[in-house]
Protein backbone atom coordinates (compact mmCIF):
# COMPACT_ATOMS: atom_id res chain seq x y z
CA UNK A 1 6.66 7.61 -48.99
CA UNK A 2 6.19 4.56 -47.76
CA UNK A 3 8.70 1.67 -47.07
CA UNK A 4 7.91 -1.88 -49.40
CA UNK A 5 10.10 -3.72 -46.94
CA UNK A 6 8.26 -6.64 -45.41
CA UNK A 7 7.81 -6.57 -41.64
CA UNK A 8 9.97 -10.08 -41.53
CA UNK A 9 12.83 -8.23 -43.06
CA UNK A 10 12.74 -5.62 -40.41
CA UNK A 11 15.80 -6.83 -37.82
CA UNK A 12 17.48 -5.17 -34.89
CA UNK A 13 18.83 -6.36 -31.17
CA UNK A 14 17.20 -8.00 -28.97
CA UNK A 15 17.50 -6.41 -25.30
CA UNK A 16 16.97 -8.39 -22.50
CA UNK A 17 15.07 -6.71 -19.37
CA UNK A 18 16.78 -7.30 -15.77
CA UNK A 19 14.45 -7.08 -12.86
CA UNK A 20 15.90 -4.31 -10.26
CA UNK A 21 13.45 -4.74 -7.78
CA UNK A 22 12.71 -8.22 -5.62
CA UNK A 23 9.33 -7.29 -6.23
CA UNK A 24 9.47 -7.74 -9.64
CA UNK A 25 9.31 -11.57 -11.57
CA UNK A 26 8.97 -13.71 -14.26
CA UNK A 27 6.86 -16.38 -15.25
CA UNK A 28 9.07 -19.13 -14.40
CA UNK A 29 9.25 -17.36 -10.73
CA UNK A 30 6.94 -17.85 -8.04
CA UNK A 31 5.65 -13.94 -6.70
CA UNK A 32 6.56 -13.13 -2.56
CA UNK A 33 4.12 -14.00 0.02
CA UNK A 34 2.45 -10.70 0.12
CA UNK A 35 1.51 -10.73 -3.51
CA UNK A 36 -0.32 -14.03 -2.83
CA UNK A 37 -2.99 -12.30 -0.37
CA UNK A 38 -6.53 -11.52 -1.37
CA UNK A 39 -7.78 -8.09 -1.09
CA UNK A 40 -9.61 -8.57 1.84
CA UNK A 41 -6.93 -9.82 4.03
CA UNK A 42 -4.71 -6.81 2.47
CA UNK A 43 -7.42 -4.62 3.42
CA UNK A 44 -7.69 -6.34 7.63
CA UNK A 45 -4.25 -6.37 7.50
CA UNK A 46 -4.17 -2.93 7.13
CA UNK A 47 -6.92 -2.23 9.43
CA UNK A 48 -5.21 -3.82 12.28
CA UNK A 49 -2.08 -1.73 11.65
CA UNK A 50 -4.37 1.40 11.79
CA UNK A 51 -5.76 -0.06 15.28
CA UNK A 52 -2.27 -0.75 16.38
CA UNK A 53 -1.27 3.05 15.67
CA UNK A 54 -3.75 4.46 16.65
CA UNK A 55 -3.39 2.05 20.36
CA UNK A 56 0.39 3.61 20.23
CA UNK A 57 -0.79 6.74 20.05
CA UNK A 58 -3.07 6.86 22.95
CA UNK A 59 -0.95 4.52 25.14
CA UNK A 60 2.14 7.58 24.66
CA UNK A 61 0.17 9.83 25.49
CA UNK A 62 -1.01 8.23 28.89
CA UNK A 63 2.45 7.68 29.67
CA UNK A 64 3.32 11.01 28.82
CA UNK A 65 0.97 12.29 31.25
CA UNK A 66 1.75 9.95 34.12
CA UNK A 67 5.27 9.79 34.05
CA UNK A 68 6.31 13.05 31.70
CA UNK A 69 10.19 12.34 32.13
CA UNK A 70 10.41 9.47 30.61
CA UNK A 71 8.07 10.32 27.37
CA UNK A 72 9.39 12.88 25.01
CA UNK A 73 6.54 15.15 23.80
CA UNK A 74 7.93 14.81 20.40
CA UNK A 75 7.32 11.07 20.23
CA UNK A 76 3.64 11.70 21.34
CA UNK A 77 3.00 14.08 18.78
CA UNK A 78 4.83 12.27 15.79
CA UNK A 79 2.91 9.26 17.22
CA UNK A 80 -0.12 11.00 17.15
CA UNK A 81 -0.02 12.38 13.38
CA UNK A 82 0.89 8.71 12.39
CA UNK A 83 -2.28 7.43 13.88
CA UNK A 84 -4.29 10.71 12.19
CA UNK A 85 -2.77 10.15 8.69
CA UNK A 86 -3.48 6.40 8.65
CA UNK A 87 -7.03 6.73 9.95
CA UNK A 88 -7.32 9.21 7.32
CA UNK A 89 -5.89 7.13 4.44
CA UNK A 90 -8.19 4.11 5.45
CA UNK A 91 -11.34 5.91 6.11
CA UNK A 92 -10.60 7.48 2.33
CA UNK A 93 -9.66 4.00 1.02
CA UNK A 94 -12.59 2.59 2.88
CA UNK A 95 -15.30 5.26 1.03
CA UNK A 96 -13.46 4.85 -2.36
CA UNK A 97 -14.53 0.84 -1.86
CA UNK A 98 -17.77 1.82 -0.71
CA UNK A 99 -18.32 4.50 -3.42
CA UNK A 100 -16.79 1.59 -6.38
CA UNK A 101 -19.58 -1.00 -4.50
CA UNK A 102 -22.24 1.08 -5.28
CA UNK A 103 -20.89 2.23 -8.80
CA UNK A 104 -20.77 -2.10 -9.72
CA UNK A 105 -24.33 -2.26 -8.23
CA UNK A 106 -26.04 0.69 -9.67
CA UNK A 107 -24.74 -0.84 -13.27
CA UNK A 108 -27.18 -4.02 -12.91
């Protein structure tokens, strides 16, 4: 039923991973600048690019209504779900921290 072979007779190849994505390293690497950044300065940076989206956003669609031939109303309106889907994703991100704060400080 059962094999009496030792473990440290057991042999077979050796395979050697290759890393496929620059994201990816070893030990002996050092990891890219953006793995290097705390959480909260991932977390401002992304709140700025929110801001900035959402500032896109509004400043198309001023120029869209001063000057209409030179805005297409496409680019306004992709623009405009941009901004909406990142405000979105941060204000769920943003409760999901909240909600895990509370979680750690209900556990005390």
């Amino acid at each position: 039923m059962y094999s009496t072979t030792p473990i440290s007779a057991v042999k077979g190849n050796l395979v050697t991973l290759q890393a496929t994505n620059p994201k990816h390293f070893g030990e002996d690497e050092k990891p890219s600048e953006g793995l290097s950044k705390s959480f909260g300065q991932l977390l401002f940076d992304s709140l700025n690019e929110v801001s900035s989206l959402q500032n896109e956003a509004s400043q198309l669609s001023v120029e869209a209504i001063i000057n209409p031939d030179e805005v297409a109303p496409h680019d306004v309106t992709i623009a405009m779900a941009k901004a909406n889907m990142s405000l979105s994703i941060a204000k769920n991100v943003m409760d999901r921290v909240i909600q895990g704060y509370k979680d750690l400080t209900n556990l005390r």
